[in-house]
PDB file of N, CA and C in Angstrom:
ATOM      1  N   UNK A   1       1.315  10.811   3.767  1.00  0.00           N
ATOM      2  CA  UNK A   1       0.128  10.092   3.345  1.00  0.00           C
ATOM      3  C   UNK A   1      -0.550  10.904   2.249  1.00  0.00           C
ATOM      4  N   UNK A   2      -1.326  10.255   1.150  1.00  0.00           N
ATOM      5  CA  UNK A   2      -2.132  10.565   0.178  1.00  0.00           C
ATOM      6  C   UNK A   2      -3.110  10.497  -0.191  1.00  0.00           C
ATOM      7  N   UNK A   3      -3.948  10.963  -0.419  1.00  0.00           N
ATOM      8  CA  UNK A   3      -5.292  10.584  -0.752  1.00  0.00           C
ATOM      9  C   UNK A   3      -5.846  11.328  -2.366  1.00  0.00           C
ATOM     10  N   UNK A   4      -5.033  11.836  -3.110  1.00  0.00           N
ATOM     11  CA  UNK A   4      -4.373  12.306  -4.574  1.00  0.00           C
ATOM     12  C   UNK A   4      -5.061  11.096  -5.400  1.00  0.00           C
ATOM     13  N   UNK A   5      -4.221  10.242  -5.143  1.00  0.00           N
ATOM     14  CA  UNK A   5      -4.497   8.747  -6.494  1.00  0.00           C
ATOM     15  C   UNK A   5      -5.990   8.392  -6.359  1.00  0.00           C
ATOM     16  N   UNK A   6      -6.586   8.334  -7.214  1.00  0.00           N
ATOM     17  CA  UNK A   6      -7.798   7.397  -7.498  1.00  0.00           C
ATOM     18  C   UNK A   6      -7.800   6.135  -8.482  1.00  0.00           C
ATOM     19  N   UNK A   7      -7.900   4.789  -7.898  1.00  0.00           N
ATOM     20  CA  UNK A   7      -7.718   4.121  -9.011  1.00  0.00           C
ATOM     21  C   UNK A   7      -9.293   3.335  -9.046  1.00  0.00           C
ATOM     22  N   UNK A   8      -9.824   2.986  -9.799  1.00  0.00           N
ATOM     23  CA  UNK A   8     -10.986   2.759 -10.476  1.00  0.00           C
ATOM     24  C   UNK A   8     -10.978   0.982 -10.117  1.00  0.00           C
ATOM     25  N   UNK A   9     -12.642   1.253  -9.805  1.00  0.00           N
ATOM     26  CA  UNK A   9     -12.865  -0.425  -9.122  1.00  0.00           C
ATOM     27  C   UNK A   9     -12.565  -1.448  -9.826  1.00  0.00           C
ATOM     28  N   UNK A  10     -11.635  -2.384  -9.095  1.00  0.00           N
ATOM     29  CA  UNK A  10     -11.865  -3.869  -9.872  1.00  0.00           C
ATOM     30  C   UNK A  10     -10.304  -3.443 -10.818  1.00  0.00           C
ATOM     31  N   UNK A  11     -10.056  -2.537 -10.998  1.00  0.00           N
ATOM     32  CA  UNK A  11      -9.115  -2.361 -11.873  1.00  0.00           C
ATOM     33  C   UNK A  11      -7.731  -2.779 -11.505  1.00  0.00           C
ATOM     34  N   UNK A  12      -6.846  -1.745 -11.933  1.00  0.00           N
ATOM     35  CA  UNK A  12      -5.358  -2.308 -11.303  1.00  0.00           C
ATOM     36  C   UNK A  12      -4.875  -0.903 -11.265  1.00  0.00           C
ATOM     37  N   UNK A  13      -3.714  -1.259 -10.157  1.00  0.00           N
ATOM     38  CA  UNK A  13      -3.257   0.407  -9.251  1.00  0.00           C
ATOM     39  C   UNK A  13      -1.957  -0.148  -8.753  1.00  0.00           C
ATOM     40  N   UNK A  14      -1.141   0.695  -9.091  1.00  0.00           N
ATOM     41  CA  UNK A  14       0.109   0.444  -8.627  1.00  0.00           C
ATOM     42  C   UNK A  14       1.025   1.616  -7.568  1.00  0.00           C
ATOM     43  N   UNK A  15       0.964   1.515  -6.767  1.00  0.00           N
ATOM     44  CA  UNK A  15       1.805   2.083  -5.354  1.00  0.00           C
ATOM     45  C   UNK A  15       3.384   2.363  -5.635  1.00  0.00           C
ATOM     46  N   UNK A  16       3.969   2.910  -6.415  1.00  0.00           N
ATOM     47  CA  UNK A  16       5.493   3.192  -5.950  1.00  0.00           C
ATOM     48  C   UNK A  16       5.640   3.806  -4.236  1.00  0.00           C
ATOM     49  N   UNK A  17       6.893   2.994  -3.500  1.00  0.00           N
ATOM     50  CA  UNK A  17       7.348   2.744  -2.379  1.00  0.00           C
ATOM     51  C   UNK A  17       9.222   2.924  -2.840  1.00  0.00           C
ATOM     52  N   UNK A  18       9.761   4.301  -1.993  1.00  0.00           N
ATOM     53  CA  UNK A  18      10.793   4.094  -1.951  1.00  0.00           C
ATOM     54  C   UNK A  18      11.797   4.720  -0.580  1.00  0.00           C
ATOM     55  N   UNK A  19      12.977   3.851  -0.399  1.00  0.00           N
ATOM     56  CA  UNK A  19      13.186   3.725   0.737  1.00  0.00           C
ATOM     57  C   UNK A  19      14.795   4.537   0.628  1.00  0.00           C
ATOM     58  N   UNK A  20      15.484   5.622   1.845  1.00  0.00           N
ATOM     59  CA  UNK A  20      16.068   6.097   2.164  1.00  0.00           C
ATOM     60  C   UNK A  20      16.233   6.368   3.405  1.00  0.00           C
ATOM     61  N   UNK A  21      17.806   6.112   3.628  1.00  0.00           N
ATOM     62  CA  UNK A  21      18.123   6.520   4.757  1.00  0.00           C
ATOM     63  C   UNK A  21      18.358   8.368   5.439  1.00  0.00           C
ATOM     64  N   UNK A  22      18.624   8.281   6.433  1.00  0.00           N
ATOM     65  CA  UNK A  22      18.455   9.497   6.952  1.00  0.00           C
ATOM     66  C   UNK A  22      19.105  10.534   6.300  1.00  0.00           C
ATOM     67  N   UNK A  23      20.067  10.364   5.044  1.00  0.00           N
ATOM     68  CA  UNK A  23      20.706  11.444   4.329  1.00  0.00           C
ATOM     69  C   UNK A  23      20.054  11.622   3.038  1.00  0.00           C
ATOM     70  N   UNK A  24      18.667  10.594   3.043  1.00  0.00           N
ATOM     71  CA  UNK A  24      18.264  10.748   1.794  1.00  0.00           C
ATOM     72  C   UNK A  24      19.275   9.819   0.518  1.00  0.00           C
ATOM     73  N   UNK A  25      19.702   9.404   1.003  1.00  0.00           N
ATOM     74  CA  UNK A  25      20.101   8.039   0.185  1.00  0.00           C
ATOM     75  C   UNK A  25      19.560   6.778  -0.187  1.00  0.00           C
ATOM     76  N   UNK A  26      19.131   6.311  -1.306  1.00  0.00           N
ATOM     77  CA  UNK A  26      18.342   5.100  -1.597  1.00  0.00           C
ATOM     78  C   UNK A  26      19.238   3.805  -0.802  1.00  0.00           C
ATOM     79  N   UNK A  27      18.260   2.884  -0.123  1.00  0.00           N
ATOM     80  CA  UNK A  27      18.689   1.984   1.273  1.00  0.00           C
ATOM     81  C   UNK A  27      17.987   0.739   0.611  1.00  0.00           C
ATOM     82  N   UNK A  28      18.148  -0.392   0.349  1.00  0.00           N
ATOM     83  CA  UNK A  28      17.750  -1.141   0.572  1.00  0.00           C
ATOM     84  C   UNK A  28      17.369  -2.305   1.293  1.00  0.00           C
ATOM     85  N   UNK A  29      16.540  -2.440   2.257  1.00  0.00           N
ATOM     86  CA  UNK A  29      15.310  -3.023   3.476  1.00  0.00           C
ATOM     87  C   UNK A  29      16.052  -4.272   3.092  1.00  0.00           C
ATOM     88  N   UNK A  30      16.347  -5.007   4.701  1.00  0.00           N
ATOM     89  CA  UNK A  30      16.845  -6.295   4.608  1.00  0.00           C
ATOM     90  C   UNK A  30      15.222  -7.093   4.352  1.00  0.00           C
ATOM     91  N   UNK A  31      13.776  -6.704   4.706  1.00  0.00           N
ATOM     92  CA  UNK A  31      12.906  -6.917   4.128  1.00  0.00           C
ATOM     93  C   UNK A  31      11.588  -6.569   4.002  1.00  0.00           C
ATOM     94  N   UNK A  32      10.691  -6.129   3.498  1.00  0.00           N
ATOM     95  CA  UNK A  32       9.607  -5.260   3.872  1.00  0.00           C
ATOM     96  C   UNK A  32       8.211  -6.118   2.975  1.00  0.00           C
ATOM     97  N   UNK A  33       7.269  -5.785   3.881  1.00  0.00           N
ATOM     98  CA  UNK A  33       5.845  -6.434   3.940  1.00  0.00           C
ATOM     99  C   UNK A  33       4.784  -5.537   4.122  1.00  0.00           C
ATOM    100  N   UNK A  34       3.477  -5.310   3.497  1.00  0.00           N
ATOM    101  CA  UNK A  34       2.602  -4.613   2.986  1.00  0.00           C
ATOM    102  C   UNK A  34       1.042  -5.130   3.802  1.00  0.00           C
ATOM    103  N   UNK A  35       0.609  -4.109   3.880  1.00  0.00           N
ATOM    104  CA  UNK A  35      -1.084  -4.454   4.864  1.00  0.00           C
ATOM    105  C   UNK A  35      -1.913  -4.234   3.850  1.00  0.00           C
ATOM    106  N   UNK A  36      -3.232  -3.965   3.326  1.00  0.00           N
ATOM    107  CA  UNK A  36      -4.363  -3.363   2.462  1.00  0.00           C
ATOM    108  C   UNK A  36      -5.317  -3.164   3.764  1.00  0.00           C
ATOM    109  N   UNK A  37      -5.944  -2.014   4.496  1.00  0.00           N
ATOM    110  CA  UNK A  37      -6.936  -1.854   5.022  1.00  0.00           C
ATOM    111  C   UNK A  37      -7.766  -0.880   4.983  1.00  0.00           C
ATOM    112  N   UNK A  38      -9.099  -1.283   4.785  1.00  0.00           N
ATOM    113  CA  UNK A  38     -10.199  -0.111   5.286  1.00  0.00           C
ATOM    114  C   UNK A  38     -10.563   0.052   6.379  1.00  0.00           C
ATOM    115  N   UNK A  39     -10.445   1.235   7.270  1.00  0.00           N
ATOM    116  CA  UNK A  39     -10.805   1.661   8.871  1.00  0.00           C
ATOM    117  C   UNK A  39     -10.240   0.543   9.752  1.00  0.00           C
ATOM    118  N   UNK A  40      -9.195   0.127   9.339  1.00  0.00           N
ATOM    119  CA  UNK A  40      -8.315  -0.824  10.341  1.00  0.00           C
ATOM    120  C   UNK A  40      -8.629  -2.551  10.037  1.00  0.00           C
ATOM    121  N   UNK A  41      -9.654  -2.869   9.375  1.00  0.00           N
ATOM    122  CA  UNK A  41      -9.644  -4.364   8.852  1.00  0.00           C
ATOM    123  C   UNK A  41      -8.844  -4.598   7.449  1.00  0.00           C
ATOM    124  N   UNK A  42      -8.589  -5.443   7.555  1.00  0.00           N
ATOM    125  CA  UNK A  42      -7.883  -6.464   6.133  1.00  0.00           C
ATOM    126  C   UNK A  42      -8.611  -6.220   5.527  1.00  0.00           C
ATOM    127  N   UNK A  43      -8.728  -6.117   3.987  1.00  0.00           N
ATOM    128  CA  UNK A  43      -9.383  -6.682   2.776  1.00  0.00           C
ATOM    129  C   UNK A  43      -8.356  -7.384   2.079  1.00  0.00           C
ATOM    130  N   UNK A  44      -8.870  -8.292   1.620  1.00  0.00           N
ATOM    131  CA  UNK A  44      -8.390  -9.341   0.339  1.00  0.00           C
ATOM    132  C   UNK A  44      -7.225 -10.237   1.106  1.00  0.00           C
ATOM    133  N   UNK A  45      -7.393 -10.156   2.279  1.00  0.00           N
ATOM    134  CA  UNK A  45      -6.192 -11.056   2.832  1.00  0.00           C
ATOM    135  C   UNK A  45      -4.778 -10.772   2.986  1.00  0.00           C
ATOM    136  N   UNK A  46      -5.370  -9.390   2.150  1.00  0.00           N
ATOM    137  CA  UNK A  46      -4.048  -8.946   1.965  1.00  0.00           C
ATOM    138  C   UNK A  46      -3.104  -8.501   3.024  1.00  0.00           C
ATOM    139  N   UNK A  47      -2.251  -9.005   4.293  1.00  0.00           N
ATOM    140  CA  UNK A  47      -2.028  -8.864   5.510  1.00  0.00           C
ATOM    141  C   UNK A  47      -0.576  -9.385   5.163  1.00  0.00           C
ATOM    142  N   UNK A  48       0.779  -8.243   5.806  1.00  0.00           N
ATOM    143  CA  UNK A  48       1.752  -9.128   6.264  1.00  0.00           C
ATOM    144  C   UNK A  48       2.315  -9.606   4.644  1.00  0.00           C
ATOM    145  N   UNK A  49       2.182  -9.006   3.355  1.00  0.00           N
ATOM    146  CA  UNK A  49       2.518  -9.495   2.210  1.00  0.00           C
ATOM    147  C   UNK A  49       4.408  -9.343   1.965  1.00  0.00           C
ATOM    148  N   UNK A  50       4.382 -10.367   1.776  1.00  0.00           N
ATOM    149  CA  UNK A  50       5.674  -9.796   1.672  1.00  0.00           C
ATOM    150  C   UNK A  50       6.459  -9.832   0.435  1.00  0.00           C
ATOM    151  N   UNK A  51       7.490  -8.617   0.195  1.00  0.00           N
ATOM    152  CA  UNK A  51       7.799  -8.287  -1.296  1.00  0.00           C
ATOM    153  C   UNK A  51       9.117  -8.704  -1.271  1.00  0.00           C
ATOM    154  N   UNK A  52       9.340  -8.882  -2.609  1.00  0.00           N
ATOM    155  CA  UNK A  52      11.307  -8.632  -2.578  1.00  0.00           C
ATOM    156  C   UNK A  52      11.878  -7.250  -2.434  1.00  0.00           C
ATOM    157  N   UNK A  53      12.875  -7.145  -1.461  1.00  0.00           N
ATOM    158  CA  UNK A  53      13.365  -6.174  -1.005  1.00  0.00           C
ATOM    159  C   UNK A  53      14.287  -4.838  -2.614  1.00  0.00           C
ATOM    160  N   UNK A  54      13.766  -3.603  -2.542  1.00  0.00           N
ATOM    161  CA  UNK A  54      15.039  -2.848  -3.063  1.00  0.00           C
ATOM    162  C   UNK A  54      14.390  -1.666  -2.721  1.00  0.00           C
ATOM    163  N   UNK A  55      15.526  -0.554  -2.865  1.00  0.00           N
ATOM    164  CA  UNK A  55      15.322   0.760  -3.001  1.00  0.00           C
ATOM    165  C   UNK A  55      14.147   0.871  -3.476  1.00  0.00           C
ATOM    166  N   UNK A  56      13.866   0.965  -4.622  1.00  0.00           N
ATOM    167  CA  UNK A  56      12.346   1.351  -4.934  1.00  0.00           C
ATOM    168  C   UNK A  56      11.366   0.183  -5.350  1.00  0.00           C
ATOM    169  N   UNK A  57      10.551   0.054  -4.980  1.00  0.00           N
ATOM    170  CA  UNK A  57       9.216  -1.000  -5.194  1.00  0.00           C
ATOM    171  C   UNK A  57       8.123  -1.014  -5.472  1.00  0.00           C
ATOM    172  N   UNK A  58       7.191  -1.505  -6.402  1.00  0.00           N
ATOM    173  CA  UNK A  58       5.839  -1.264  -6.571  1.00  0.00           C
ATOM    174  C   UNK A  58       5.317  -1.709  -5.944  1.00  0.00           C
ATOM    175  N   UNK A  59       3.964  -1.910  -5.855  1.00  0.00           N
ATOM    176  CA  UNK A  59       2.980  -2.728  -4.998  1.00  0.00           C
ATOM    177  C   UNK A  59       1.860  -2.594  -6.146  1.00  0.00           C
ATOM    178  N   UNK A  60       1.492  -3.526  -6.667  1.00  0.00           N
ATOM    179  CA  UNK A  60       0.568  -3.466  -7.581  1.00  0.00           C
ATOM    180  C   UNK A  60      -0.910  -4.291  -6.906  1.00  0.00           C
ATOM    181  N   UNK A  61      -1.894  -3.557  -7.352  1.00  0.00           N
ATOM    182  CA  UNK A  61      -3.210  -3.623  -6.375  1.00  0.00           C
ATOM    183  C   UNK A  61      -4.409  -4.152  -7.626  1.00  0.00           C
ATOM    184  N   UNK A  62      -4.918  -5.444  -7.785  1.00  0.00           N
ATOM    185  CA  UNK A  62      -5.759  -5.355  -9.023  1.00  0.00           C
ATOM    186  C   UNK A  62      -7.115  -6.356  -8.503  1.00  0.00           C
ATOM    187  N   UNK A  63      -8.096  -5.881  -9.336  1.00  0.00           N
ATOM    188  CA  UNK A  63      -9.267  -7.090  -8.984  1.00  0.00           C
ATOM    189  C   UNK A  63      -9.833  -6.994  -7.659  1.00  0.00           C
ATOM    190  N   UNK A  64      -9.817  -7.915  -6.557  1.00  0.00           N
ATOM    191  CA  UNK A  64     -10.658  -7.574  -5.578  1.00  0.00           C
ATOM    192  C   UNK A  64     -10.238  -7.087  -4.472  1.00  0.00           C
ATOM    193  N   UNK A  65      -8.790  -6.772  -4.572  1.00  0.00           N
ATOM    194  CA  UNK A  65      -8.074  -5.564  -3.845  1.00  0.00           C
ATOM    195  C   UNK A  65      -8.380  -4.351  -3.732  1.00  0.00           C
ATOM    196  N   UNK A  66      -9.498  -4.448  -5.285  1.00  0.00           N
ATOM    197  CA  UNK A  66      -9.728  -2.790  -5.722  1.00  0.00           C
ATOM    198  C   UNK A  66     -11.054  -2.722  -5.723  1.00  0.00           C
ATOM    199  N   UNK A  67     -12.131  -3.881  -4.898  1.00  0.00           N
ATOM    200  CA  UNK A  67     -13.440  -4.153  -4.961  1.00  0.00           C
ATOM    201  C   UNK A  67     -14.058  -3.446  -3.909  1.00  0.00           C
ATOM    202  N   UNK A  68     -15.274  -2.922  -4.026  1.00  0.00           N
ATOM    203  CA  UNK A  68     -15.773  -2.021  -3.314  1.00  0.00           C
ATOM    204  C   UNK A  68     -17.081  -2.967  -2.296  1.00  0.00           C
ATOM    205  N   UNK A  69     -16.783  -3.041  -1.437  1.00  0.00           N
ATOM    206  CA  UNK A  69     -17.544  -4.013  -0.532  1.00  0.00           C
ATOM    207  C   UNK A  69     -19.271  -3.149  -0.316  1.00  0.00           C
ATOM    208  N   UNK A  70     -20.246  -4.524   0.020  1.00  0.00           N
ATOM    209  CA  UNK A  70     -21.632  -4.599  -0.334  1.00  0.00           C
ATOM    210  C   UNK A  70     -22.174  -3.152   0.023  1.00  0.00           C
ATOM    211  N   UNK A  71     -21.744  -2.610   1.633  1.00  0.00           N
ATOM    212  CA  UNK A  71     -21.919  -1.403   2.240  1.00  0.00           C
ATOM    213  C   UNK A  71     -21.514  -0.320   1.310  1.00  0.00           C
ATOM    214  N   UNK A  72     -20.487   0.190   0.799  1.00  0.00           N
ATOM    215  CA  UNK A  72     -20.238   1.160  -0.188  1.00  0.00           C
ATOM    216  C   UNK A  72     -20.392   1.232  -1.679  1.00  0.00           C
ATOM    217  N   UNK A  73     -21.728   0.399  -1.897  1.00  0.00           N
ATOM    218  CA  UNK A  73     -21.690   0.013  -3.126  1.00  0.00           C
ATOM    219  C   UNK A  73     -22.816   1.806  -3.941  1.00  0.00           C
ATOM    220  N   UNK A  74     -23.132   2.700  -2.952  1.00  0.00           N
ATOM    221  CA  UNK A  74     -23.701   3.976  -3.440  1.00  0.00           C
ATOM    222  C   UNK A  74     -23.066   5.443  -2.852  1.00  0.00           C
ATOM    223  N   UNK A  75     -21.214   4.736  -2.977  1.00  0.00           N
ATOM    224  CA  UNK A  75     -20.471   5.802  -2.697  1.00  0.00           C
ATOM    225  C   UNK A  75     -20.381   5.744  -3.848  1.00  0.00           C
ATOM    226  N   UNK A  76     -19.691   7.442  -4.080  1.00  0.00           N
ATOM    227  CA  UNK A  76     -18.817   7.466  -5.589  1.00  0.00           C
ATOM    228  C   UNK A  76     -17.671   7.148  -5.473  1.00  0.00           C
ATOM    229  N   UNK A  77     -16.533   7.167  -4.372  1.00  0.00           N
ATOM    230  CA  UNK A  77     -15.261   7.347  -3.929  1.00  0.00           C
ATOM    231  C   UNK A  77     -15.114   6.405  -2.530  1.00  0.00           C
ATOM    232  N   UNK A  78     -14.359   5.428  -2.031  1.00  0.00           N
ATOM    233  CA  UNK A  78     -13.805   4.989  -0.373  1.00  0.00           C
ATOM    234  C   UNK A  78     -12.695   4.812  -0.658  1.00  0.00           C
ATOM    235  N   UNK A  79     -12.413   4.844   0.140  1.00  0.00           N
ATOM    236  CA  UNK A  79     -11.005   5.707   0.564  1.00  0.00           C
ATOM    237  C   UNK A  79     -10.639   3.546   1.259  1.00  0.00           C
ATOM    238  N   UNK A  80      -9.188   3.381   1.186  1.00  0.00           N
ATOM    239  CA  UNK A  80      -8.438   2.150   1.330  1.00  0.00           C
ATOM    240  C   UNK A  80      -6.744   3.318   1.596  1.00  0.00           C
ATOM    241  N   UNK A  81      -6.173   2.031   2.593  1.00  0.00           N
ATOM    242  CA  UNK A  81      -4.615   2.376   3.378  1.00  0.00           C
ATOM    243  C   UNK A  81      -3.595   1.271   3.019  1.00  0.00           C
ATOM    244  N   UNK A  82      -2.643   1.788   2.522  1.00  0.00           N
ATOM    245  CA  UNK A  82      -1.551   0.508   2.323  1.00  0.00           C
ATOM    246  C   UNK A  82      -0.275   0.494   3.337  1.00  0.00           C
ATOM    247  N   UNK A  83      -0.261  -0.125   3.847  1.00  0.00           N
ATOM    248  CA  UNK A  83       0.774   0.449   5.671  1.00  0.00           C
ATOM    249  C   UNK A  83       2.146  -0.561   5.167  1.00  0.00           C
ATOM    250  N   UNK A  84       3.414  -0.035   4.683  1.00  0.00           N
ATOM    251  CA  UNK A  84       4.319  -0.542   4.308  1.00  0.00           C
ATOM    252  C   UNK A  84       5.287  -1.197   5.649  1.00  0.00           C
ATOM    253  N   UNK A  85       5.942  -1.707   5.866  1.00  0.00           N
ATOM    254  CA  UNK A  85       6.788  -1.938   6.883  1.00  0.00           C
ATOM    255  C   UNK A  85       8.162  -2.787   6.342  1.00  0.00           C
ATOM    256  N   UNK A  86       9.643  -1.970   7.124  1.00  0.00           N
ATOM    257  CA  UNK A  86      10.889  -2.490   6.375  1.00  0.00           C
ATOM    258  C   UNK A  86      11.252  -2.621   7.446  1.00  0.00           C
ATOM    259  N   UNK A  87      12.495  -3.067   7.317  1.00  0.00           N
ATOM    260  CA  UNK A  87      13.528  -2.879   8.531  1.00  0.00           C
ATOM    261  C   UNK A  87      14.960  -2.995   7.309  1.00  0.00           C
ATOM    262  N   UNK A  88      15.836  -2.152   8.077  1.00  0.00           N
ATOM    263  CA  UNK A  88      17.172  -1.423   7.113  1.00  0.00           C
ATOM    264  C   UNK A  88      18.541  -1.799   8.022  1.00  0.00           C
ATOM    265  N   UNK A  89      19.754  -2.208   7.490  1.00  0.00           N
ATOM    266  CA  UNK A  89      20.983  -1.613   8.756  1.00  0.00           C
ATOM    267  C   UNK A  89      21.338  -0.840   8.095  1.00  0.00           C
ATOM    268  N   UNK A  90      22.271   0.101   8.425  1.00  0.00           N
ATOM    269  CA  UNK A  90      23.116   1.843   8.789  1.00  0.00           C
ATOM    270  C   UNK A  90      24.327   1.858   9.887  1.00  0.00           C
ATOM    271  N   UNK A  91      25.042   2.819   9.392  1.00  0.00           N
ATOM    272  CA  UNK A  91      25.645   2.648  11.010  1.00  0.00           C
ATOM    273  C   UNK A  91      25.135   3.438  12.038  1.00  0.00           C
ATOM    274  N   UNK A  92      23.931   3.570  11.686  1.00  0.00           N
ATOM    275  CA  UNK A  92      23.282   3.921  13.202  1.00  0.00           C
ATOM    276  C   UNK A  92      23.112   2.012  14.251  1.00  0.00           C
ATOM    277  N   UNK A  93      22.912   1.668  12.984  1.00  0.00           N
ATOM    278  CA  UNK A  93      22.702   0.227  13.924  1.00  0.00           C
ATOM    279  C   UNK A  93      22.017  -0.645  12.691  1.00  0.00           C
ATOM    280  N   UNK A  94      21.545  -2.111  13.568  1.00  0.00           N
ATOM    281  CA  UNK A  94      21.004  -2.745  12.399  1.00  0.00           C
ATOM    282  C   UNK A  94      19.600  -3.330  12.887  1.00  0.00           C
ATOM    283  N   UNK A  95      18.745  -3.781  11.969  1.00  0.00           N
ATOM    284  CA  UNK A  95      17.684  -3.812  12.005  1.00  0.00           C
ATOM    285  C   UNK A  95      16.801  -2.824  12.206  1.00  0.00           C
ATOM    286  N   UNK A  96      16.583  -1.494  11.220  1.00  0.00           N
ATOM    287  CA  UNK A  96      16.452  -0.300  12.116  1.00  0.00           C
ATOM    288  C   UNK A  96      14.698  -0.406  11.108  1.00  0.00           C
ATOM    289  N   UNK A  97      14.104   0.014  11.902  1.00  0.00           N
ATOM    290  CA  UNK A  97      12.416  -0.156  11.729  1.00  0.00           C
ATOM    291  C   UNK A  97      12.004   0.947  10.273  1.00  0.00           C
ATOM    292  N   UNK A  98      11.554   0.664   9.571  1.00  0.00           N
ATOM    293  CA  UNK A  98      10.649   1.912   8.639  1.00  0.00           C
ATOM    294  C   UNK A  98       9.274   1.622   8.491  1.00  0.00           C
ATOM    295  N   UNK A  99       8.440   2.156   9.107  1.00  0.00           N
ATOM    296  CA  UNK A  99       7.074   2.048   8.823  1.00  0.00           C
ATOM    297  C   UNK A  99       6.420   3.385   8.340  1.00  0.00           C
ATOM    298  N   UNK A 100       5.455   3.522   6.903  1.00  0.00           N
ATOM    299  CA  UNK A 100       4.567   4.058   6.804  1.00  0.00           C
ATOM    300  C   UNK A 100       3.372   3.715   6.033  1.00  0.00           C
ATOM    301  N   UNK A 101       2.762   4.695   5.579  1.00  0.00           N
ATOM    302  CA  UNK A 101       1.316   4.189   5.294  1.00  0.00           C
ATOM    303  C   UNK A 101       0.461   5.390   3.837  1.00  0.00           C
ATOM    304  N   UNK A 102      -0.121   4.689   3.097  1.00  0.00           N
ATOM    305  CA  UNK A 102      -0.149   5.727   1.833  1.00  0.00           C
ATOM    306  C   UNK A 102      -1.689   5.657   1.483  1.00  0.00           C
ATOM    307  N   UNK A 103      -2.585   6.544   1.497  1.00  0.00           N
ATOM    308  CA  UNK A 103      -3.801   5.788   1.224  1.00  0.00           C
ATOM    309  C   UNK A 103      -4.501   6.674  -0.142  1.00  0.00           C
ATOM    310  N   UNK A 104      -5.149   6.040  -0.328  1.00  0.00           N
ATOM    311  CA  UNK A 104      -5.597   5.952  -2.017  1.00  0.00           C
ATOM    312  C   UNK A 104      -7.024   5.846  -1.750  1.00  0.00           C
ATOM    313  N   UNK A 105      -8.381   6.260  -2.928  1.00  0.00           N
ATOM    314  CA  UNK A 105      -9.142   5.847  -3.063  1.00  0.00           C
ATOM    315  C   UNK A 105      -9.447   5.168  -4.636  1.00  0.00           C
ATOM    316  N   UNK A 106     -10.785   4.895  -4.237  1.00  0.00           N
ATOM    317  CA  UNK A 106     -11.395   3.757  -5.419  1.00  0.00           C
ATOM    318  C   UNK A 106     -12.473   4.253  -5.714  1.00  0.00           C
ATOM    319  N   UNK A 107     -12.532   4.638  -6.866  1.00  0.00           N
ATOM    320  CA  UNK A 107     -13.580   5.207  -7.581  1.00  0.00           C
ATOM    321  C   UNK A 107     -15.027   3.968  -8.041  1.00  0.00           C
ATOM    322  N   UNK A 108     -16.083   4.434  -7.976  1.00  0.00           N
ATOM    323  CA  UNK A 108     -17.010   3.326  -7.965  1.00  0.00           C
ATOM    324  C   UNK A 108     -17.594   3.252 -10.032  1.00  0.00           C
ATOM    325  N   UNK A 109     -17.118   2.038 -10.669  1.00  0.00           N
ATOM    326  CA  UNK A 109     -17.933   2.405 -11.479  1.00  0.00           C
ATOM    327  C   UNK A 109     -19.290   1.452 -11.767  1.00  0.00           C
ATOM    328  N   UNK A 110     -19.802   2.509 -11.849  1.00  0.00           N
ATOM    329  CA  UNK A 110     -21.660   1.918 -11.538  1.00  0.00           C
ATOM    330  C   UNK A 110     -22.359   0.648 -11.794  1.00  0.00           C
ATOM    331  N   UNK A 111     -21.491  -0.198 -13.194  1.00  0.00           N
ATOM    332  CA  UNK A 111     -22.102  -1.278 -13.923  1.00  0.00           C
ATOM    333  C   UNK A 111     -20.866  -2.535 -12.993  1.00  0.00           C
ATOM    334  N   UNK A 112     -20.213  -2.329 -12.890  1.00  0.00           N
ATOM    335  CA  UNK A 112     -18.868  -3.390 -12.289  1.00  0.00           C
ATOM    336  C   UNK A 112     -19.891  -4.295 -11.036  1.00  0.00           C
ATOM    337  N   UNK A 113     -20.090  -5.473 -11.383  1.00  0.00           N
ATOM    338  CA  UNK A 113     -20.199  -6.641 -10.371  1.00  0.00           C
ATOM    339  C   UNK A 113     -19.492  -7.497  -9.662  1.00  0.00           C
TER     340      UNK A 113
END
């Protein structure tokens, strides 16, 4: 997990996501789907999204994905979680689970409505 990236309100932010199996080999997810949450609620609906599958993937985050809700409007910085989820086969077996989670903040800029 990260908390490194800052991407700036209202703006656009893009997430590289990439997937390997246990030797460290690029795997590509029979299919994987994306959450957006602050302290465990949804924002933007964004729930359960689901992407086209490959080895590596963006997730691009823009507009009110990146909106800073009424309560944090006299932070400088809140902090948002993007919780990825795949499932892969291997010959360990198939359908094999990958879940993690990358979180980022959002910088507030002062004039943005």
């Amino acid at each position: 997990m990260s908390t490194a990236v800052i991407f700036d309100e209202q703006s656009t932010g893009v997430i590289p996501c990439s997937f390997r199996d246990r030797d460290g080999s690029p795997v590509v997810p029979n299919w994987v789907r994306w959450t957006l949450t602050r302290n465990g609620s949804v924002i933007n609906e964004r729930e359960q999204v689901d992407v086209t599958p490959g080895a590596d993937i963006e997730i691009v985050l823009s507009g009110m994905d990146l909106q800073l809700l009424t309560t944090e409007n006299k932070k400088k910085v809140v902090k948002r979680k993007i919780t990825v989820e795949a499932s892969y086969d291997s010959d360990l077996g198939d359908d094999l689970s990958l879940k993690g989670d990358y979180e980022f903040q959002i910088r507030n800029l002062d004039y943005i409505k």
